[in-house]
C-alpha atoms as a PDB file:
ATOM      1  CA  UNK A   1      44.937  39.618 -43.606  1.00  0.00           C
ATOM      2  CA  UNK A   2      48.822  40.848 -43.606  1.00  0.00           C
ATOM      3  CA  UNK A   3      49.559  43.841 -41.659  1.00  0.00           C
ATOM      4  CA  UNK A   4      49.879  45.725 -45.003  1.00  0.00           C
ATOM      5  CA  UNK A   5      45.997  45.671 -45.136  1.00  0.00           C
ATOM      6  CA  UNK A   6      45.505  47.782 -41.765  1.00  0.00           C
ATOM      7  CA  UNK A   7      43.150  50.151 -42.992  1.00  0.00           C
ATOM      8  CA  UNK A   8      40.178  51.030 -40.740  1.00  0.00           C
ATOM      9  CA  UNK A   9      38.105  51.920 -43.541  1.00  0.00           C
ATOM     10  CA  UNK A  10      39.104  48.783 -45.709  1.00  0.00           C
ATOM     11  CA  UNK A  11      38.166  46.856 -42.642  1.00  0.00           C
ATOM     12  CA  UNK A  12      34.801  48.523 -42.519  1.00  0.00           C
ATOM     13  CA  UNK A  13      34.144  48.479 -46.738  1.00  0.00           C
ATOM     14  CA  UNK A  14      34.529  44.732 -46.482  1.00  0.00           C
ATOM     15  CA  UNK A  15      32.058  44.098 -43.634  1.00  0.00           C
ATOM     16  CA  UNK A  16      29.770  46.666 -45.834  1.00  0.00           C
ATOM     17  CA  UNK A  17      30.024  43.578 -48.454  1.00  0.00           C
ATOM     18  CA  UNK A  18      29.257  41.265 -46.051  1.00  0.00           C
ATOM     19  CA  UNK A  19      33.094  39.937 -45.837  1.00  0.00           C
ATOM     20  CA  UNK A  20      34.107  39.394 -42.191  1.00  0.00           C
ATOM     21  CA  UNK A  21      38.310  39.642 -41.933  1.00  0.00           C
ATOM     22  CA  UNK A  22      40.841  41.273 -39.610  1.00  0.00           C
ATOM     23  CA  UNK A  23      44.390  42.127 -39.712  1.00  0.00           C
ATOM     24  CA  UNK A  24      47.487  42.787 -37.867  1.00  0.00           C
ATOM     25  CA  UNK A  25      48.141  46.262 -36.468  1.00  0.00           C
ATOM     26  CA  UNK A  26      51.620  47.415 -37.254  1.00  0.00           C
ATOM     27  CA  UNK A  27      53.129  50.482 -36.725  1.00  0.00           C
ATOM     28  CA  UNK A  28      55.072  51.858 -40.345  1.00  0.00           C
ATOM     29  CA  UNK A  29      55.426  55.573 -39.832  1.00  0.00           C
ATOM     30  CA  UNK A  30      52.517  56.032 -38.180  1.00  0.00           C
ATOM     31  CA  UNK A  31      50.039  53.721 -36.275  1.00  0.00           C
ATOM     32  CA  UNK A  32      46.787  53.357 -38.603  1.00  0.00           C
ATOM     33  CA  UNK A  33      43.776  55.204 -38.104  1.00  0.00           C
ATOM     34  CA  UNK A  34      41.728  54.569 -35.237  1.00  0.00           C
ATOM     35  CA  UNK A  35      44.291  52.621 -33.165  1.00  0.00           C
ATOM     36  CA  UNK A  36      45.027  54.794 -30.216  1.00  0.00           C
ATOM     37  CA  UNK A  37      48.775  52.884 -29.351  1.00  0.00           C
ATOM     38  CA  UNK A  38      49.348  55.029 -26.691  1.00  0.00           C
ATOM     39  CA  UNK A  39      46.148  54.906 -24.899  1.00  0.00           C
ATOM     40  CA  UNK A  40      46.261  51.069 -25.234  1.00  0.00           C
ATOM     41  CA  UNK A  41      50.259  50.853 -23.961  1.00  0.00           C
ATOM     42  CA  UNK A  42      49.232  52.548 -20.996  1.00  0.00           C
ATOM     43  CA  UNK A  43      45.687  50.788 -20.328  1.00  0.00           C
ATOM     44  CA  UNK A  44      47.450  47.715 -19.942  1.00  0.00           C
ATOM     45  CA  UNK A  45      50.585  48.659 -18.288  1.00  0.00           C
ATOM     46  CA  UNK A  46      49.456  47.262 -15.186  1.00  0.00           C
ATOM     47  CA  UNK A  47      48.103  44.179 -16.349  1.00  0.00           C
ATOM     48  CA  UNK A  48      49.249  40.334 -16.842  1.00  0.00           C
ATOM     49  CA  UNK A  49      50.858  38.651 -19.946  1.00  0.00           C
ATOM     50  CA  UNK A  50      48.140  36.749 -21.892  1.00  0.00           C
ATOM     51  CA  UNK A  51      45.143  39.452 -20.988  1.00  0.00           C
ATOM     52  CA  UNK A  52      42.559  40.618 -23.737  1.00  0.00           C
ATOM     53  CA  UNK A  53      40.207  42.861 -24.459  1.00  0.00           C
ATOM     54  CA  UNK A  54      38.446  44.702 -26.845  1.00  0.00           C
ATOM     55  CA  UNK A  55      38.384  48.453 -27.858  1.00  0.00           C
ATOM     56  CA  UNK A  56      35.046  49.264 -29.551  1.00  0.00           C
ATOM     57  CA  UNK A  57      35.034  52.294 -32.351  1.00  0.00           C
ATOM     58  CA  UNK A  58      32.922  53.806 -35.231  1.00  0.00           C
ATOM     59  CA  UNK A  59      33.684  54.141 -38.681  1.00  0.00           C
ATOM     60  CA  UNK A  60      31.492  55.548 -41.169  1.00  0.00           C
ATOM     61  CA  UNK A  61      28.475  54.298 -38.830  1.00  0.00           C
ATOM     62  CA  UNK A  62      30.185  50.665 -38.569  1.00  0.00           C
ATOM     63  CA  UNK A  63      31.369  48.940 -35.792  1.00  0.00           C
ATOM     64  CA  UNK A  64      35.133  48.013 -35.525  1.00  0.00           C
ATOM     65  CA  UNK A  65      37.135  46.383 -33.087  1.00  0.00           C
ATOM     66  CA  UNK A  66      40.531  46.404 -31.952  1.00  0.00           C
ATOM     67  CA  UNK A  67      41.377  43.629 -30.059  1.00  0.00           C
ATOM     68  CA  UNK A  68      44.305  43.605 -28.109  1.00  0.00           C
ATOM     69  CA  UNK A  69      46.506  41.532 -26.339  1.00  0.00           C
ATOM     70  CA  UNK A  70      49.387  41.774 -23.544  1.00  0.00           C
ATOM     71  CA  UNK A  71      52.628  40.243 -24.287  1.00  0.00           C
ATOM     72  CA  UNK A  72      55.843  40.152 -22.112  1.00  0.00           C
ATOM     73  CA  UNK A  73      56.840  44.032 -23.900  1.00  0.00           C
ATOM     74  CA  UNK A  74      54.443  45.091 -25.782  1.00  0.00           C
ATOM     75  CA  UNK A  75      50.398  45.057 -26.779  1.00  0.00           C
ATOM     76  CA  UNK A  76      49.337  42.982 -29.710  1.00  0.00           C
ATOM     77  CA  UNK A  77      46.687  44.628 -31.536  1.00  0.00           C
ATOM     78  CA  UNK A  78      44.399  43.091 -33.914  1.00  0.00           C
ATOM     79  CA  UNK A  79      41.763  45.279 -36.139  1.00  0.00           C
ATOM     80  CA  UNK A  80      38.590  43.598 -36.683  1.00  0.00           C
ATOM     81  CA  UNK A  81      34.924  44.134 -38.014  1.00  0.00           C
ATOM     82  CA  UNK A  82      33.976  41.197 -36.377  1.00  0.00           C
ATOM     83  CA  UNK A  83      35.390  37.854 -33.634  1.00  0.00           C
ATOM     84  CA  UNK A  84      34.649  37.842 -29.865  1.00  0.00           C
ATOM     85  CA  UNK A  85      36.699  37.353 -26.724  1.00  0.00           C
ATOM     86  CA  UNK A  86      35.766  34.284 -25.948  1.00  0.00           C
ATOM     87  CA  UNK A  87      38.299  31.426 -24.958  1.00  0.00           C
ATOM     88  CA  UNK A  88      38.722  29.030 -27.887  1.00  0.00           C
ATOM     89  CA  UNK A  89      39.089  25.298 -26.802  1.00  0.00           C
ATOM     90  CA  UNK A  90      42.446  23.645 -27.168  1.00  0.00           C
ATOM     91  CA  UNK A  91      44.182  26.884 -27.568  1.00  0.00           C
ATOM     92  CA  UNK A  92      46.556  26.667 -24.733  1.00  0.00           C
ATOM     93  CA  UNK A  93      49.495  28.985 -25.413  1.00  0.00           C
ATOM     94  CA  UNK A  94      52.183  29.983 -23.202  1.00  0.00           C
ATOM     95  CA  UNK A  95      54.564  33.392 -22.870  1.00  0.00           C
ATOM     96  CA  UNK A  96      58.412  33.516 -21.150  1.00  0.00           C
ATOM     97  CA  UNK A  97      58.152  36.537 -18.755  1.00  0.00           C
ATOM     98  CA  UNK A  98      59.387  37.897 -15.098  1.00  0.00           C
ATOM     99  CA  UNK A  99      57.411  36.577 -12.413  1.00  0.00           C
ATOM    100  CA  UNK A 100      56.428  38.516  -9.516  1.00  0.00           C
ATOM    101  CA  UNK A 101      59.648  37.371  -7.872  1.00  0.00           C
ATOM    102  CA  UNK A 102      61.649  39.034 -10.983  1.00  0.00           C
ATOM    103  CA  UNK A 103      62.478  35.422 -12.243  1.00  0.00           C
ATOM    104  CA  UNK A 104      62.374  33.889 -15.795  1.00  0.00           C
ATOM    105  CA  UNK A 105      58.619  32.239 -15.309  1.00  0.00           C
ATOM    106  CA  UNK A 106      56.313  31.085 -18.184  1.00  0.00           C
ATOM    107  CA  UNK A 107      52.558  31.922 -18.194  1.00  0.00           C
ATOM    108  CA  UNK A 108      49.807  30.106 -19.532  1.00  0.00           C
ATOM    109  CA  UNK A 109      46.519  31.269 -21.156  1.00  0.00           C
ATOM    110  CA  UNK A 110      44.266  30.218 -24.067  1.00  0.00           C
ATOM    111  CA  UNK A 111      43.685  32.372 -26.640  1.00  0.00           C
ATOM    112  CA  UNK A 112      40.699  33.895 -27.678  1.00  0.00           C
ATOM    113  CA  UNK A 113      38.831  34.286 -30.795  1.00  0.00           C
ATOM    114  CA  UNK A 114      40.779  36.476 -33.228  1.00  0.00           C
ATOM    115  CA  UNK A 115      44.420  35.711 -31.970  1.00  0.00           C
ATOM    116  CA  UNK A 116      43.639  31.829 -31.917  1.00  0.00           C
ATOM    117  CA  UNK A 117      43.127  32.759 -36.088  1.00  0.00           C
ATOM    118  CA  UNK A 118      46.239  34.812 -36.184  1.00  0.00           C
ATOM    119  CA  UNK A 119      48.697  32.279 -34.846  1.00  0.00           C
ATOM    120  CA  UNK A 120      47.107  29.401 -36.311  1.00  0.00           C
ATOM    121  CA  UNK A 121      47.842  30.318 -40.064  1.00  0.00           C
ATOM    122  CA  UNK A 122      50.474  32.864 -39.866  1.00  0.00           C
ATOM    123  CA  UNK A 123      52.288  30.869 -42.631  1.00  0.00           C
ATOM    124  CA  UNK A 124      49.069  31.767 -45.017  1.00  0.00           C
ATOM    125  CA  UNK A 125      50.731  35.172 -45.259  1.00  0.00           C
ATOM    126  CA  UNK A 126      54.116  34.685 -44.680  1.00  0.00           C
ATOM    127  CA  UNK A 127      54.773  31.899 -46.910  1.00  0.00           C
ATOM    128  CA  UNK A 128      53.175  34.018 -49.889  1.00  0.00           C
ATOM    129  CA  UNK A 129      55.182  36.944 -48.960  1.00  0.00           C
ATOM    130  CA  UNK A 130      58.747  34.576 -48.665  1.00  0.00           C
ATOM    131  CA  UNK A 131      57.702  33.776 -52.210  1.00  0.00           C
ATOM    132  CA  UNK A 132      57.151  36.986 -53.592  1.00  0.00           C
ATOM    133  CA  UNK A 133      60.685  38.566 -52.581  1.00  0.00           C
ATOM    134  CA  UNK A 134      62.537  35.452 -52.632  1.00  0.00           C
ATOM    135  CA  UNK A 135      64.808  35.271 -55.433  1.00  0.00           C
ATOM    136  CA  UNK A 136      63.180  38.496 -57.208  1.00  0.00           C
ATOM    137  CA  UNK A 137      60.060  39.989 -56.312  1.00  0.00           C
ATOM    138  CA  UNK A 138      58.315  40.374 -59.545  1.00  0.00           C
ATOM    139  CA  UNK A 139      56.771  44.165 -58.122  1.00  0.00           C
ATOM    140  CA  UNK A 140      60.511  45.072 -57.663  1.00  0.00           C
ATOM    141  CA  UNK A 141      61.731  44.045 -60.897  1.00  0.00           C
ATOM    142  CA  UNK A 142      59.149  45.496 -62.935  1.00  0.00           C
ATOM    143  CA  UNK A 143      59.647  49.016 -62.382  1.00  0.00           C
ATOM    144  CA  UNK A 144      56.575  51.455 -62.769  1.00  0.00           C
ATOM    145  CA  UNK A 145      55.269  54.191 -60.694  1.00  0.00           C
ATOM    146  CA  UNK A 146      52.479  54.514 -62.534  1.00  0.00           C
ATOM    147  CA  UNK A 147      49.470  53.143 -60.100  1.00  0.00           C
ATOM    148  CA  UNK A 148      47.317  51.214 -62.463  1.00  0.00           C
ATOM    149  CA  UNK A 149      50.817  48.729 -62.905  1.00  0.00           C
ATOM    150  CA  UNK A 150      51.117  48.705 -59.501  1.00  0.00           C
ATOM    151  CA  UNK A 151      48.193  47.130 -58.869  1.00  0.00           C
ATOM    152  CA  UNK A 152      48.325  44.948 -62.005  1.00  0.00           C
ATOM    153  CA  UNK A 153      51.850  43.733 -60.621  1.00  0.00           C
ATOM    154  CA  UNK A 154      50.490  43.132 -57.057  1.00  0.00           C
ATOM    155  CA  UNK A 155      47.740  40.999 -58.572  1.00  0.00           C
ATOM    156  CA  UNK A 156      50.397  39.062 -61.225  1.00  0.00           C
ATOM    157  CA  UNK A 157      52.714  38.269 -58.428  1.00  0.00           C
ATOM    158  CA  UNK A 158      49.757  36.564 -56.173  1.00  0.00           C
ATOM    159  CA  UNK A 159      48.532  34.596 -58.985  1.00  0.00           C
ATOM    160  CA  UNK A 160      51.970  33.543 -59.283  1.00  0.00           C
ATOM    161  CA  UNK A 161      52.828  32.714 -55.612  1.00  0.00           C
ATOM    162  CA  UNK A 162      49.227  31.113 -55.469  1.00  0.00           C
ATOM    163  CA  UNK A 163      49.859  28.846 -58.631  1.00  0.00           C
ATOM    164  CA  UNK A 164      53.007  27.207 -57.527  1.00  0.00           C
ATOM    165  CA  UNK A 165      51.763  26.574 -53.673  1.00  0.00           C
ATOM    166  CA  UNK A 166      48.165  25.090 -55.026  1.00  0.00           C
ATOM    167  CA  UNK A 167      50.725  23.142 -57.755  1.00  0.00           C
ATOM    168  CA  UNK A 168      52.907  21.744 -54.872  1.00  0.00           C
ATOM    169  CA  UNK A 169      49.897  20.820 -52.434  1.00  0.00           C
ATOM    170  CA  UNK A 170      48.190  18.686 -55.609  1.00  0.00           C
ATOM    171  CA  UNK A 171      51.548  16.571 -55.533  1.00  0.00           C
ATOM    172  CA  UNK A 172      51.259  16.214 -51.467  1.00  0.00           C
ATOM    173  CA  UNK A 173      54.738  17.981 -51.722  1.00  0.00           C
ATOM    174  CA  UNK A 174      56.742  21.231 -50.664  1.00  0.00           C
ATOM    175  CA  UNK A 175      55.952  23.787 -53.440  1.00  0.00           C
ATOM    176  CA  UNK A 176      59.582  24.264 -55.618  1.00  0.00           C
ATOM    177  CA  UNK A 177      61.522  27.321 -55.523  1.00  0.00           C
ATOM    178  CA  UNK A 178      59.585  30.390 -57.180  1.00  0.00           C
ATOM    179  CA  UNK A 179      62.534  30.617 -59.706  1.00  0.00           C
ATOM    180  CA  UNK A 180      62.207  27.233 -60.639  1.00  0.00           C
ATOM    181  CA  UNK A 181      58.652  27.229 -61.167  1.00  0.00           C
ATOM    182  CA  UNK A 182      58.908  30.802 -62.797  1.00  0.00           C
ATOM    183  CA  UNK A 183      61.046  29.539 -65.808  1.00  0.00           C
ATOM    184  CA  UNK A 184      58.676  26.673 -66.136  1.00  0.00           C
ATOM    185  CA  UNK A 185      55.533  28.638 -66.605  1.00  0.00           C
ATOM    186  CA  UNK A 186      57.630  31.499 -68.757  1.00  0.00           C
ATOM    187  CA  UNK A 187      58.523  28.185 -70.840  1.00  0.00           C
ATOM    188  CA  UNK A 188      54.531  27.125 -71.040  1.00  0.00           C
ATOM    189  CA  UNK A 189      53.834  30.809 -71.969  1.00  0.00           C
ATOM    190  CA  UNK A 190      55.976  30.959 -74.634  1.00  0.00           C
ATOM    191  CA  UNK A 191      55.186  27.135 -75.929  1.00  0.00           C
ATOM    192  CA  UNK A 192      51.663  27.729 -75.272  1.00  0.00           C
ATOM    193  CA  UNK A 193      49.345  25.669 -77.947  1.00  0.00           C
ATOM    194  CA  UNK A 194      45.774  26.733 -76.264  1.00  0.00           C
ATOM    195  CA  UNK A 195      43.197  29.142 -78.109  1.00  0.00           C
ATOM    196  CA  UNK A 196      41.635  31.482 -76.099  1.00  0.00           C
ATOM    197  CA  UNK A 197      39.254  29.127 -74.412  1.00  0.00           C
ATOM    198  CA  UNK A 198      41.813  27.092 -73.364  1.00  0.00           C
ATOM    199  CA  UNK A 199      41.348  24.223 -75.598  1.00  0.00           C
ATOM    200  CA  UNK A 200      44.283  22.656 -77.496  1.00  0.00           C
ATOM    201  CA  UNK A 201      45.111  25.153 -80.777  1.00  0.00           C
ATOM    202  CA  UNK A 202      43.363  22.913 -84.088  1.00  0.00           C
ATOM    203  CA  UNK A 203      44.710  25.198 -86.489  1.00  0.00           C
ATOM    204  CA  UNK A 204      47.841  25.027 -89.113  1.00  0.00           C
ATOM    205  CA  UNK A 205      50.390  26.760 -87.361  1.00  0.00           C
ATOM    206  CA  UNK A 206      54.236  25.825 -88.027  1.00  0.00           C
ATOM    207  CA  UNK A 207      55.492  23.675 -85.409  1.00  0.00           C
ATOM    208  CA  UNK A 208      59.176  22.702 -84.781  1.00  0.00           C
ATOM    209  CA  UNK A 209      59.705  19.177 -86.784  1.00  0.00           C
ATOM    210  CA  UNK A 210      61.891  18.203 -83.756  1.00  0.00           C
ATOM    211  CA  UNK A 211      62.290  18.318 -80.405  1.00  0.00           C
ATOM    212  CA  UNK A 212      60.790  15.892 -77.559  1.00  0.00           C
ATOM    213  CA  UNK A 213      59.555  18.924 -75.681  1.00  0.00           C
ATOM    214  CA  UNK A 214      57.304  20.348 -78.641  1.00  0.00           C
ATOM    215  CA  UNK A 215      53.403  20.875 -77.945  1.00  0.00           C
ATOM    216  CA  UNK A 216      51.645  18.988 -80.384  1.00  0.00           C
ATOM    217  CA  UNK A 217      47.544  18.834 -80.223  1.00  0.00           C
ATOM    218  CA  UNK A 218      45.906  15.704 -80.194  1.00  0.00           C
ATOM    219  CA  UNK A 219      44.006  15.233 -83.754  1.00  0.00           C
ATOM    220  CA  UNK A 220      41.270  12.798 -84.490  1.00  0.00           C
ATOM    221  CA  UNK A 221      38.694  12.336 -87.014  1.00  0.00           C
ATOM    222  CA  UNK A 222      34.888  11.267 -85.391  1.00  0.00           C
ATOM    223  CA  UNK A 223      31.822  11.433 -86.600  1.00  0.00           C
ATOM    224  CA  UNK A 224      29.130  13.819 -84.835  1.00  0.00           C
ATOM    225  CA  UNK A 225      25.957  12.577 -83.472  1.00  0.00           C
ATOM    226  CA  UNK A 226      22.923  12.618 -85.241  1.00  0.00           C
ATOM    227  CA  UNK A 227      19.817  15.236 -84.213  1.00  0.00           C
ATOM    228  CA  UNK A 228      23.218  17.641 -82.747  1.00  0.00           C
ATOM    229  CA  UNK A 229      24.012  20.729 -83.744  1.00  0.00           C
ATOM    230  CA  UNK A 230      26.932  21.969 -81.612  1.00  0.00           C
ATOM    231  CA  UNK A 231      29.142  20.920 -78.676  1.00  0.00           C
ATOM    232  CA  UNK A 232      28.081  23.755 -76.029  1.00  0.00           C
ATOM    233  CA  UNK A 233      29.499  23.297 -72.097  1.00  0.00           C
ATOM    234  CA  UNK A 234      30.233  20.133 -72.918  1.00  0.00           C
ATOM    235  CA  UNK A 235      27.430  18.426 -74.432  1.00  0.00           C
ATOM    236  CA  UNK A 236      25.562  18.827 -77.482  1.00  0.00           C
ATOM    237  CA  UNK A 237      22.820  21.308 -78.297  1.00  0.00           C
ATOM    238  CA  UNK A 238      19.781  18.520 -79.821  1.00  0.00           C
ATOM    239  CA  UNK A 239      17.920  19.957 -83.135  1.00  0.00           C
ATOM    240  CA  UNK A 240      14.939  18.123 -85.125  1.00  0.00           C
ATOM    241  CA  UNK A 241      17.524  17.649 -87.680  1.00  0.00           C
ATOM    242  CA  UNK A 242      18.938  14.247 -88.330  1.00  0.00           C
ATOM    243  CA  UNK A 243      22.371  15.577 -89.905  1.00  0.00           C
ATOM    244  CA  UNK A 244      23.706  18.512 -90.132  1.00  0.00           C
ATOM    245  CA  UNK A 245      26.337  20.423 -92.408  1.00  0.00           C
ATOM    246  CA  UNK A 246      28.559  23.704 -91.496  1.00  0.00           C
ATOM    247  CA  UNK A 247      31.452  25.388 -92.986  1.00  0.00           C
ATOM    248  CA  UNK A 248      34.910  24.309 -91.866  1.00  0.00           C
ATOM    249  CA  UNK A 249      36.420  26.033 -89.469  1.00  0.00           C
ATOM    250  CA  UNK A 250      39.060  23.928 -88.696  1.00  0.00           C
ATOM    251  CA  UNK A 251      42.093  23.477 -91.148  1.00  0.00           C
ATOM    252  CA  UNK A 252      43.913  20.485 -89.520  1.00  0.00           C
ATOM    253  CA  UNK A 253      42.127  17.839 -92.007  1.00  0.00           C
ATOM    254  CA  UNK A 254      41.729  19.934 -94.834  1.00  0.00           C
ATOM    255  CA  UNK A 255      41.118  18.017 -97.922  1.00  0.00           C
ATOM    256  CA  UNK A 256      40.658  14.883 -96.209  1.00  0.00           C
ATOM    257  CA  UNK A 257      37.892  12.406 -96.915  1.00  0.00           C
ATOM    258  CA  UNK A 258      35.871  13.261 -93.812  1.00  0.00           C
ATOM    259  CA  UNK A 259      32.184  12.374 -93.013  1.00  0.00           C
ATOM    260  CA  UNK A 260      29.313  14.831 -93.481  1.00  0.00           C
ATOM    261  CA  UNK A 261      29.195  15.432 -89.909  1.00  0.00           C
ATOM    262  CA  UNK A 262      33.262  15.258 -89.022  1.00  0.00           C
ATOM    263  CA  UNK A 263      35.175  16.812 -86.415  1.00  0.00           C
ATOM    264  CA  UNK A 264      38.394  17.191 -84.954  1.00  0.00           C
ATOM    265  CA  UNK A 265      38.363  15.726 -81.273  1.00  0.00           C
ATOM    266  CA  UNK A 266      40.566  18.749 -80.034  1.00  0.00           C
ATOM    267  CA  UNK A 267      37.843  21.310 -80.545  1.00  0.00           C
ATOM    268  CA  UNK A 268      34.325  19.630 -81.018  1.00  0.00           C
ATOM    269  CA  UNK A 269      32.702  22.941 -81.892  1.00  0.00           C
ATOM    270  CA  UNK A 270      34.832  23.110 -85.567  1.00  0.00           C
ATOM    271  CA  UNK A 271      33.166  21.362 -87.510  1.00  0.00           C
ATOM    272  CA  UNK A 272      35.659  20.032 -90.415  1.00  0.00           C
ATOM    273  CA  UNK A 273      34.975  20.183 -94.332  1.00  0.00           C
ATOM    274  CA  UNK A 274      31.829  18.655 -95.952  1.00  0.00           C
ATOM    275  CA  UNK A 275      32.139  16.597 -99.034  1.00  0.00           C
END
């Protein structure tokens, strides 16, 4: 998870619910809760770029782990409610430090466990975050204190971020500027011709007479199957019936000649007028 997450007792709630996740340790005003910086700065003071190990704490009767890791200045720390230090295979990694000699050397070590995950999908989080404040941040511009919008915002903005990623991976292309894709889907919202179940809209709206960009549903006439009574999760519900007749509840073909047992094809469960 992003650094932003580092909450001890988030980390424990979510192994509570049987989710196993870590995340970053970063120091904002304070260091969070739990991660004794300055204890771990000067337990590994004395030792090499590339060692790891693992502090092991309590919360709330849990067990948490901070694993850390010595770099060439300072100690990366991950907090965990789960992960081991064990070596994973073709991890190799490398670090530019002094050598013993006081010379530029570089130092190789595999990494273990939870920093193999860090560094191998860093761009999971940063990529999403690039997107959020890159042009506008859609948190930023929508400005409310009040912490119920907040979190509505937050929530808005991933679905956002996550929609135009997922919409550049199904073309086995680079996703297109958030921007871009923002005054596409503000276009779709406000041309939008779905009903709330995200069918095509069968009803007798106005509609612009011109325009080659204008939503039009797709309208057909067909004739419903005998011994069915409606389209359900896509399929119909059998009946001892043979035919069946319901009100209209579609206005599209209103006052047309249509079969007993008529339909429009854009919304199978309306059935059309009986005659």
């Amino acid at each position: 998870m992003d650094s932003s997450f580092c909450v001890a007792k988030g980390v424990v709630e979510l192994k509570k619910k049987g989710v196993y996740g870590d995340t970053l340790a970063k120091k904002r005003r304070y260091w969070p809760k739990r991660v004794p910086s300055g204890d771990i700065a000067a337990h590994f003071s004395s030792k090499e770029v590339g060692e790891m190990e693992s502090l092991r704490t309590q919360v709330d009767g849990k067990t948490m782990w901070v694993h850390c890791m010595k770099e060439a200045d300072y100690v990366t720390k991950i907090v965990s409610n789960h992960g081991t230090l064990m070596e994973v295979e073709n991890a190799t990694t490398f670090r530019r430090c002094k050598g013993a000699d006081g010379k530029d050397a570089s130092k190789y070590f595999a990494y273990t466990d939870p920093f193999e995950r860090c560094h191998r999908g860093p761009h999971v989080v940063d990529d999403d975050n690039n997107r959020w404040h890159d042009p506008i941040s859609f948190e930023e511009s929508w400005a409310t204190k009040w912490w119920p919008h907040r979190q509505q915002a937050w929530h808005m903005a991933v679905a956002e971020v996550n929609a135009c990623n997922v919409k550049g991976k199904a073309r086995g292309d680079t996703a297109e500027p958030q921007l871009v894709f923002r005054r596409l889907l503000v276009k779709e919202i406000l041309n939008n011709d779905l009903d709330d179940r995200g069918r095509p809209s069968c009803g007798t709206s106005s509609r612009p007479k011109r325009g080659v960009n204008r939503i039009v549903a797709e309208h057909k006439l067909e004739t419903q199957p005998i011994f069915a009574r409606v389209w359900q999760d896509g399929d119909w519900t059998k009946v001892k019936k043979k035919y069946q007749q319901m009100k209209c509840r579609c206005g599209f073909f209103k006052g047309a000649t249509a079969p007993v047992t008529g339909q429009c094809t854009c919304a199978r469960d309306a059935t059309l007028n009986t005659f």
